[in-house]
N, C-alpha and C. Protein backbone atom coordinates (compact mmCIF):
# COMPACT_ATOMS: atom_id res chain seq x y z
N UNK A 1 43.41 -104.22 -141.59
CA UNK A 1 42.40 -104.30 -142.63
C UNK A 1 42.74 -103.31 -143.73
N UNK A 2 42.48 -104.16 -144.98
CA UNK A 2 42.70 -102.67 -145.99
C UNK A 2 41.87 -101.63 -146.01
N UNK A 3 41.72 -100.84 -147.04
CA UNK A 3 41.01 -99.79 -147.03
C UNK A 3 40.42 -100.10 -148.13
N UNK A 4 39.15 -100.34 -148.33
CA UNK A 4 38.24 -100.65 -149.28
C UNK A 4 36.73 -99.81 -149.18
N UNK A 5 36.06 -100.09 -150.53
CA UNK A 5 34.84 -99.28 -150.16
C UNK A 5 33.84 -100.24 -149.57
N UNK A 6 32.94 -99.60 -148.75
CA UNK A 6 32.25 -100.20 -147.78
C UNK A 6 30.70 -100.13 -148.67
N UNK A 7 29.93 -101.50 -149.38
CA UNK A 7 29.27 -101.61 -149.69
C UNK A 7 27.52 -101.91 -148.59
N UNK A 8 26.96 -100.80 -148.82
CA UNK A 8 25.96 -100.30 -147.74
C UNK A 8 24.42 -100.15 -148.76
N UNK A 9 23.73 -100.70 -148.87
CA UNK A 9 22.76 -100.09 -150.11
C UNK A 9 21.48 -100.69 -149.78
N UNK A 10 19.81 -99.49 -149.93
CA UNK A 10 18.68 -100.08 -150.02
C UNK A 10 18.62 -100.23 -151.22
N UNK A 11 17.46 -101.42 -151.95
CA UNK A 11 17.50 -101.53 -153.25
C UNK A 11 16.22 -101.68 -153.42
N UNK A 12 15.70 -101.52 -154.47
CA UNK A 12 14.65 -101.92 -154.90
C UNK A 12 14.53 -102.85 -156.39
N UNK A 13 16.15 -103.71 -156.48
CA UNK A 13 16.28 -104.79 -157.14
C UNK A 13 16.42 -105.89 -156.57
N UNK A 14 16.65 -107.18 -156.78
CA UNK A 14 16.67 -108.59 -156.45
C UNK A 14 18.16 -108.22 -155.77
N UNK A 15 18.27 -108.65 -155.00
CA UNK A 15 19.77 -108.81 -154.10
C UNK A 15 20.86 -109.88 -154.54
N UNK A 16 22.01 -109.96 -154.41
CA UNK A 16 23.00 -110.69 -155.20
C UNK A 16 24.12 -111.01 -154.11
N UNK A 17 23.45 -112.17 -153.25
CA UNK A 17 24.27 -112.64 -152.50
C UNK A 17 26.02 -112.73 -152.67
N UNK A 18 26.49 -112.69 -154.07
CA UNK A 18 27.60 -112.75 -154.37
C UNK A 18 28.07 -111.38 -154.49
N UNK A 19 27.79 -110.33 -154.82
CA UNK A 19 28.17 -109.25 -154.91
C UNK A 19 28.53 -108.46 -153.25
N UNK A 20 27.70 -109.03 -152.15
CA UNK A 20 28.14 -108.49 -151.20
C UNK A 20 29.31 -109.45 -150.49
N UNK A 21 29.18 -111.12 -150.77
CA UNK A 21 30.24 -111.65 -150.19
C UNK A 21 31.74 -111.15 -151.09
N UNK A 22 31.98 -110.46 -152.17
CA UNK A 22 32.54 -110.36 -152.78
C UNK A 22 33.40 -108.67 -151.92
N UNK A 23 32.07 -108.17 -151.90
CA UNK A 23 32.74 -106.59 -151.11
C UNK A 23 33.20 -106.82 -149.70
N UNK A 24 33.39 -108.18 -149.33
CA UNK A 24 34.10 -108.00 -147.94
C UNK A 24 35.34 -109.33 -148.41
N UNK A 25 35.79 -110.25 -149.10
CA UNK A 25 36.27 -111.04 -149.00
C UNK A 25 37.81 -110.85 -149.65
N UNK A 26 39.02 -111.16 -148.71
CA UNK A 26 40.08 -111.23 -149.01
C UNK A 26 41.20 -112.06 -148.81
N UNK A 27 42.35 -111.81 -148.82
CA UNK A 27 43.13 -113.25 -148.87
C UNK A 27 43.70 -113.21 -147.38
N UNK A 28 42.98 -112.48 -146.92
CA UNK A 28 43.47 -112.35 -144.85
C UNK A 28 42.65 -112.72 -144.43
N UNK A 29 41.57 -112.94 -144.94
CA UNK A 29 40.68 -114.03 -143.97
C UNK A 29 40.07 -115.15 -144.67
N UNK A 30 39.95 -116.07 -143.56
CA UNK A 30 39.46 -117.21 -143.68
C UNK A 30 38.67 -117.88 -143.42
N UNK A 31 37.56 -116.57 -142.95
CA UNK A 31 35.93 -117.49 -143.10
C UNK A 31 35.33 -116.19 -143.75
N UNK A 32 34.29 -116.18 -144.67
CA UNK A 32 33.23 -115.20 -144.44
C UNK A 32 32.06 -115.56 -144.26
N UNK A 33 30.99 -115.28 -143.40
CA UNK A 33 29.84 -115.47 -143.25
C UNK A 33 28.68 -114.67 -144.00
N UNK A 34 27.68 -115.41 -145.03
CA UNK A 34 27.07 -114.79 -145.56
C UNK A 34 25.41 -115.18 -145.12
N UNK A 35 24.60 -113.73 -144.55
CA UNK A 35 23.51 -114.21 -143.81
C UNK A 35 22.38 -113.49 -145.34
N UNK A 36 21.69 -114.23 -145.97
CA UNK A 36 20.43 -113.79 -146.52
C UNK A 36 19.31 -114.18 -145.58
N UNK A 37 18.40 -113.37 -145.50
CA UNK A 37 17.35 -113.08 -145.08
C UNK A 37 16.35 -113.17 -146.06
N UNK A 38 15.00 -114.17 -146.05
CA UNK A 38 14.53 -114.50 -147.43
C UNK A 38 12.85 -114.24 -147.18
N UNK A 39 11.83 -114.18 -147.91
CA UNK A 39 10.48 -114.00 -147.42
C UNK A 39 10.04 -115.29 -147.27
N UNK A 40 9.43 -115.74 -145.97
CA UNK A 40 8.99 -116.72 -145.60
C UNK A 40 7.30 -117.27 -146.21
N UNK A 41 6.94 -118.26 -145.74
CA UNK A 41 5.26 -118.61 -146.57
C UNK A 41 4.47 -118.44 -145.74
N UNK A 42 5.19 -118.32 -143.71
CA UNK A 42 3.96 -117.96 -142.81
C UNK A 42 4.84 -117.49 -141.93
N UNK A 43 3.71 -116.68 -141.00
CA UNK A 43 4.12 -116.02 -140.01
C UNK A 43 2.90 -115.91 -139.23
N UNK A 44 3.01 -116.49 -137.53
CA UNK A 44 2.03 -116.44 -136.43
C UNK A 44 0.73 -117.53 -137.02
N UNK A 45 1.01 -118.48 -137.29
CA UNK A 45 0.45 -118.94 -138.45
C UNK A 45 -0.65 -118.59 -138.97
N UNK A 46 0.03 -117.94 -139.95
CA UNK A 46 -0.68 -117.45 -140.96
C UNK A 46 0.14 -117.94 -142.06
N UNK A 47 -0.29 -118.18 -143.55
CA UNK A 47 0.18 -118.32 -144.66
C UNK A 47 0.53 -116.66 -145.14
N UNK A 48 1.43 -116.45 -145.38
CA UNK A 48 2.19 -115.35 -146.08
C UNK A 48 1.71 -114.92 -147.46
N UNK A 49 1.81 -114.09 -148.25
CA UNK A 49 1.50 -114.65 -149.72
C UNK A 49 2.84 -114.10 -150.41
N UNK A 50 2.88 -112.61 -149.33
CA UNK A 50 3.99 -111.34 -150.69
C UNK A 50 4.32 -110.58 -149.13
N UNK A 51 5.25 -109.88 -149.41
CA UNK A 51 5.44 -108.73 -148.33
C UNK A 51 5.76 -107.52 -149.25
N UNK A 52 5.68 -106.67 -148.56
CA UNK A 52 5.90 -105.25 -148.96
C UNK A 52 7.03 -104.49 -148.34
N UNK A 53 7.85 -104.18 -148.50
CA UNK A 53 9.07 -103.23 -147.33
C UNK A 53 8.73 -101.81 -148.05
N UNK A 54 8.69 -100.96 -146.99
CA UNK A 54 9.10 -99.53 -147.30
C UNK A 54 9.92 -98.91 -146.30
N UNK A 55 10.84 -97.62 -146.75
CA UNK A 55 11.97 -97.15 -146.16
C UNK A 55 12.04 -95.86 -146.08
N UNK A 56 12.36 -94.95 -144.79
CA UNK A 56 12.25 -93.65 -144.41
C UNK A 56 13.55 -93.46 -145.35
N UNK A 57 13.44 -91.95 -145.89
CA UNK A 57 14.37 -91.65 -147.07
C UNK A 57 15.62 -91.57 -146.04
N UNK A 58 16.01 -91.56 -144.90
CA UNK A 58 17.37 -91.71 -144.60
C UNK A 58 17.45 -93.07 -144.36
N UNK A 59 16.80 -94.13 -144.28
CA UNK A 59 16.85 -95.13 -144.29
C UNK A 59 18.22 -95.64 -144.40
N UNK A 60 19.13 -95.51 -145.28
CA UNK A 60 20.55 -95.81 -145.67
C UNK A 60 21.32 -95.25 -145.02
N UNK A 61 21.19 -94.32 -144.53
CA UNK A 61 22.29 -93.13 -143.49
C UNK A 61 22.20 -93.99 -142.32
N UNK A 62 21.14 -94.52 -142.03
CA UNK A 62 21.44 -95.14 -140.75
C UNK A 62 22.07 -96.36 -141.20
N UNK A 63 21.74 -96.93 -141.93
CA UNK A 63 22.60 -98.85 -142.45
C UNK A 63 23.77 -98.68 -142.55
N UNK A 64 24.48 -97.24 -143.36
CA UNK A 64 25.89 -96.79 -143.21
C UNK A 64 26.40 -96.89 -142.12
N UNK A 65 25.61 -95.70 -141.41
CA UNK A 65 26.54 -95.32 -139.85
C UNK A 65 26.68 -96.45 -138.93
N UNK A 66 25.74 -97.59 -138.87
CA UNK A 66 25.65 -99.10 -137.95
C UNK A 66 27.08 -99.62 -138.47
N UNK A 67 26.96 -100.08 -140.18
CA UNK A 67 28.25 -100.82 -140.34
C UNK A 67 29.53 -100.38 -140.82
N UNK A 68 29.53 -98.74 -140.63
CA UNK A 68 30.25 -98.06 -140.61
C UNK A 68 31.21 -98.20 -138.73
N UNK A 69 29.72 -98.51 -137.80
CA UNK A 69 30.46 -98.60 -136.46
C UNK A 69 31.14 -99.75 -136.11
N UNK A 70 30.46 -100.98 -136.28
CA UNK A 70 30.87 -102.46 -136.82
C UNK A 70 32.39 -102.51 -137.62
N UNK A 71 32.31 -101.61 -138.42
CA UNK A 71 34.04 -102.10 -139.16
C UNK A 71 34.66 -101.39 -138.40
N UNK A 72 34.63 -100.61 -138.14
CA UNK A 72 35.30 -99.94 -137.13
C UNK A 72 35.69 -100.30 -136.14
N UNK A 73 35.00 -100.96 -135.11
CA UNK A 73 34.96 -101.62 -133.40
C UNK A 73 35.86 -103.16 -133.59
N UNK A 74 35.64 -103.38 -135.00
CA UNK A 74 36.16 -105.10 -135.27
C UNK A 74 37.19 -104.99 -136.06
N UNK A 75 37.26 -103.93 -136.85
CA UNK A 75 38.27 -104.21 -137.76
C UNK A 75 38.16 -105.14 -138.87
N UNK A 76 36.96 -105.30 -139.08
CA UNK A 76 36.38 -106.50 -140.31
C UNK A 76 35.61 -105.82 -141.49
N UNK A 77 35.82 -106.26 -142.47
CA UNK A 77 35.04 -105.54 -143.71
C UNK A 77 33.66 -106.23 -143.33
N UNK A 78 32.60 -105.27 -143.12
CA UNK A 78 31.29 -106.04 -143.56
C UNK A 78 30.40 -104.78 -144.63
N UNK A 79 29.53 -106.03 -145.26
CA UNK A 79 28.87 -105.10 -146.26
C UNK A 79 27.16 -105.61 -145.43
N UNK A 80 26.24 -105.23 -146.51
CA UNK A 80 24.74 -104.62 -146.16
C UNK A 80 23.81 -104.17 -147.62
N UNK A 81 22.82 -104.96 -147.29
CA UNK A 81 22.31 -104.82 -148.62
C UNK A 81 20.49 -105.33 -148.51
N UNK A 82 19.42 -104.07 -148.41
CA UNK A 82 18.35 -104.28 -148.17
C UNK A 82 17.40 -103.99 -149.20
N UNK A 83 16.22 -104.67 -149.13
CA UNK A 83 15.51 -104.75 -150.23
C UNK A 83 14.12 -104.07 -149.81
N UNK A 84 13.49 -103.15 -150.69
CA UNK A 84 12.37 -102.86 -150.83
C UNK A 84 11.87 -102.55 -151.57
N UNK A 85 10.39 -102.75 -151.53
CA UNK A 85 9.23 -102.52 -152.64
C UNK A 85 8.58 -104.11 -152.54
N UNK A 86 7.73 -104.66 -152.98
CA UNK A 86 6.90 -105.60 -153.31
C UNK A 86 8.25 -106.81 -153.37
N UNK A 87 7.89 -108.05 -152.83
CA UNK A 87 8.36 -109.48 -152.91
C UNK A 87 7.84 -110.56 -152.39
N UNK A 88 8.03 -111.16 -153.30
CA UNK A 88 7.32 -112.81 -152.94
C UNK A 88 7.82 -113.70 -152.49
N UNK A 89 7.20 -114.71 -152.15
CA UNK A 89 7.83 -115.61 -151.05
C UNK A 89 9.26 -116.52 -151.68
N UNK A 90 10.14 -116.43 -151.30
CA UNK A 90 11.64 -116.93 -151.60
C UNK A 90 12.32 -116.20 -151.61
N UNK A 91 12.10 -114.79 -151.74
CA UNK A 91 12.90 -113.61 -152.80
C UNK A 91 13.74 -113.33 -151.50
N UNK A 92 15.10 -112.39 -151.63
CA UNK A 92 16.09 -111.96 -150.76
C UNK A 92 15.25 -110.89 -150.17
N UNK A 93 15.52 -110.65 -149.36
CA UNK A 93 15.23 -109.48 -148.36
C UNK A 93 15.95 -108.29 -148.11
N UNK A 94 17.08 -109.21 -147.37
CA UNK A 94 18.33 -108.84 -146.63
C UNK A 94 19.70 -109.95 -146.76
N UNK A 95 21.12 -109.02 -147.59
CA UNK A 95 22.02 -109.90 -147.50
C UNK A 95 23.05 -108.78 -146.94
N UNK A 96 23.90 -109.73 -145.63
CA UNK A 96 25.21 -108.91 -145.03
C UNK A 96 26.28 -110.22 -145.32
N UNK A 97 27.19 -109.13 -144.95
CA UNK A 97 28.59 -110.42 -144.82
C UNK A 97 29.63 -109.51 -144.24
N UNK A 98 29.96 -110.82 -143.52
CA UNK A 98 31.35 -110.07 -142.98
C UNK A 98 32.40 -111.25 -143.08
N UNK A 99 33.38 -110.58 -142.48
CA UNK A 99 34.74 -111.84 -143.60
C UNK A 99 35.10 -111.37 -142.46
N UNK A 100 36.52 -112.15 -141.51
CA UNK A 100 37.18 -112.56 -140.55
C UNK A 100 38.34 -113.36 -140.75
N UNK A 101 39.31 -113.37 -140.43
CA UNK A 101 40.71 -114.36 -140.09
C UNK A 101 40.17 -116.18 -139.58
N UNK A 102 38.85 -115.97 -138.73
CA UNK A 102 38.37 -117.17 -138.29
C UNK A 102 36.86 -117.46 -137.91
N UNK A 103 36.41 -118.46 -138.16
CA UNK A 103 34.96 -118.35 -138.61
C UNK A 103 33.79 -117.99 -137.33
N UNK A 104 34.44 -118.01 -136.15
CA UNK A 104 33.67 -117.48 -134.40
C UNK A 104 33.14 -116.17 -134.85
N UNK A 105 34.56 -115.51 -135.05
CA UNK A 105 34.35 -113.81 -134.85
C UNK A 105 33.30 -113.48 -136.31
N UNK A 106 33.54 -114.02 -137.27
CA UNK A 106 32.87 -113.86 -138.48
C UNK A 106 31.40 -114.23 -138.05
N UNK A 107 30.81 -115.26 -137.62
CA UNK A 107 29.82 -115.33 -137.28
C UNK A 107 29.28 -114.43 -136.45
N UNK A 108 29.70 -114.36 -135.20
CA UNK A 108 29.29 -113.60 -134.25
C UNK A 108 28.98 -111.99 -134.46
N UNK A 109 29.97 -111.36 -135.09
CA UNK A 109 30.27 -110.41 -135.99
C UNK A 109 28.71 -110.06 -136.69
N UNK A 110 28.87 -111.10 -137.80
CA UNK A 110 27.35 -110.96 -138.53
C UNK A 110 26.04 -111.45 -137.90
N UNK A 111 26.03 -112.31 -137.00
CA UNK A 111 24.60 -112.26 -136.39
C UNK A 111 24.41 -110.85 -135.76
N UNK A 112 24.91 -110.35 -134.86
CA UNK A 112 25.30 -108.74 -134.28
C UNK A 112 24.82 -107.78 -135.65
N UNK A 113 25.44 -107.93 -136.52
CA UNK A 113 25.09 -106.58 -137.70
C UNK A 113 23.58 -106.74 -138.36
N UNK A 114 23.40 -108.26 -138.38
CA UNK A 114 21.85 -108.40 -138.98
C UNK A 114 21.16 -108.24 -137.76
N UNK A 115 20.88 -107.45 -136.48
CA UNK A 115 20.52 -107.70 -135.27
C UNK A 115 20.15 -106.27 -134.95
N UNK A 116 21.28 -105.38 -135.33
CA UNK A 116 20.95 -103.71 -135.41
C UNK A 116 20.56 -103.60 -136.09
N UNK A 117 20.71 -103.26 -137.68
CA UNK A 117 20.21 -103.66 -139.03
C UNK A 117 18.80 -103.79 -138.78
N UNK A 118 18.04 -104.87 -138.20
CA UNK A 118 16.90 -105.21 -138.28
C UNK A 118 16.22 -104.30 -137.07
N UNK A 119 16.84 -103.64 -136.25
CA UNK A 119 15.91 -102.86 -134.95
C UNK A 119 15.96 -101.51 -135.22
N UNK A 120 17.56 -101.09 -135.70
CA UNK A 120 17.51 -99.43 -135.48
C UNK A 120 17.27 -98.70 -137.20
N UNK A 121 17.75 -99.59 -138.37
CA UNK A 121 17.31 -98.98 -139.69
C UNK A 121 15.72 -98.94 -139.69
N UNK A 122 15.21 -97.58 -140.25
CA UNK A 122 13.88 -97.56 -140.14
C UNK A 122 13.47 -97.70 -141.72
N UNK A 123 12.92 -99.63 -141.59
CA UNK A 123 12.57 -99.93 -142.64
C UNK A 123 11.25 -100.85 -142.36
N UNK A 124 10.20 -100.78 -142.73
CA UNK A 124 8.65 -101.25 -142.22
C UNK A 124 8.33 -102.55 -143.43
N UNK A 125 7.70 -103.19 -142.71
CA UNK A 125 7.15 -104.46 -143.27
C UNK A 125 6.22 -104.54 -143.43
N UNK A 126 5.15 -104.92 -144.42
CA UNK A 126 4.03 -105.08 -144.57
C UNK A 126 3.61 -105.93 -145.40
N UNK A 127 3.08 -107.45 -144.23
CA UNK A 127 2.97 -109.03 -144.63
C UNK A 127 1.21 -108.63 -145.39
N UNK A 128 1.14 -109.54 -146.68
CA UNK A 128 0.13 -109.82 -147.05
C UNK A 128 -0.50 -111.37 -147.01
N UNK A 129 -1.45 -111.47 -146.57
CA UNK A 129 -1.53 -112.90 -146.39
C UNK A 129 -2.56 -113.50 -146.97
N UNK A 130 -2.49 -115.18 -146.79
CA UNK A 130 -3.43 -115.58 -148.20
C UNK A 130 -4.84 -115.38 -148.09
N UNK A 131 -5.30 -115.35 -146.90
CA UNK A 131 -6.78 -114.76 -147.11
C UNK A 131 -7.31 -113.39 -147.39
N UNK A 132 -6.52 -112.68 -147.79
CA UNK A 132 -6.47 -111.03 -148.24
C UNK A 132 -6.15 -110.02 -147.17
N UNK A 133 -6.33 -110.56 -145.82
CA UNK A 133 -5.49 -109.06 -144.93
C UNK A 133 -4.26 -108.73 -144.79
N UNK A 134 -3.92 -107.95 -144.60
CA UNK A 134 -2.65 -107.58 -144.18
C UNK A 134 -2.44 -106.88 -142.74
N UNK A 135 -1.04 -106.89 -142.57
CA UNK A 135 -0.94 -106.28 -141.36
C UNK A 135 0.88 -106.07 -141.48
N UNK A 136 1.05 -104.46 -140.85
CA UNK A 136 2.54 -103.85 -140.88
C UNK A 136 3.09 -104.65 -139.47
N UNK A 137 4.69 -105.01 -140.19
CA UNK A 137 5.43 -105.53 -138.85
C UNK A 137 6.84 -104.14 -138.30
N UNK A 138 6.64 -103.98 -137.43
CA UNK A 138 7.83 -102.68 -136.95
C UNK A 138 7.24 -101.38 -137.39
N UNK A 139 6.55 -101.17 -137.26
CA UNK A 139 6.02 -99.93 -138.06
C UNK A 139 5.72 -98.99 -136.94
N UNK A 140 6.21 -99.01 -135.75
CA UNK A 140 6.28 -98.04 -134.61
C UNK A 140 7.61 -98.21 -134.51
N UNK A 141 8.75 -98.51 -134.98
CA UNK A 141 10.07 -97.76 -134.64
C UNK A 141 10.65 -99.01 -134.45
């Protein structure tokens, strides 16, 4: 694998699915898998309206060190790219990618990184829904 910079970032802009398939993709491999994660319209059925994400200020130190361990263990460029503050239903969430020689390991690869990503970065959810309550998702760890 070359040596490239490893694109890792919380944002509190619209996410750009192309910009992260772009930070892992090269002419040695031949699949990349690109997973967005998008805000849904319900959940437990309930109608959704907006969600909210907020993020412990190391928040990113941990998204580093995960796909910092990931390129490492595989030898695959993957990038990482999370969203918070206020969003509405369609909007990106979460976009990773990882790029591979063949499209198994590329997959497998990135379901695995969106899998830690989503359990051990401490980043909290908070669904608003259409009859006005809300309620936080992960918000104990």
């Amino acid at each position: 694998m070359s040596e490239r910079e490893l694109l890792v970032r919380i944002s509190d802009q619209p996410l750009d699915p192309d910009e992260v398939e772009k930070a892992v993709s090269g002419p040695e491999h031949g699949a990349v898998v690109v997973f967005t994660g998008k805000v849904r319209n319900h959940d437990g059925g309930q109608e959704v309206s907006a969600l909210e994400y907020s993020a412990h200020p190391d928040a990113a130190k941990f998204m580093r060190r995960i796909c910092e361990e990931f390129a490492e263990s595989t030898g695959l460029p993957v990038a990482a790219v999370h969203r918070i503050g206020a969003l509405t239903v369609g909007d990106l969430a979460i976009t990773v990618a990882v790029a591979a020689p063949h499209r198994g390991e590329a997959f497998t690869t990135c379901a695995e990184l969106v899998d830690r990503i989503k359990h051990e970065v401490p980043i909290w959810k908070r669904q608003l829904f259409a009859d006005g309550m809300s309620e936080w998702v992960n918000a104990c760890g």
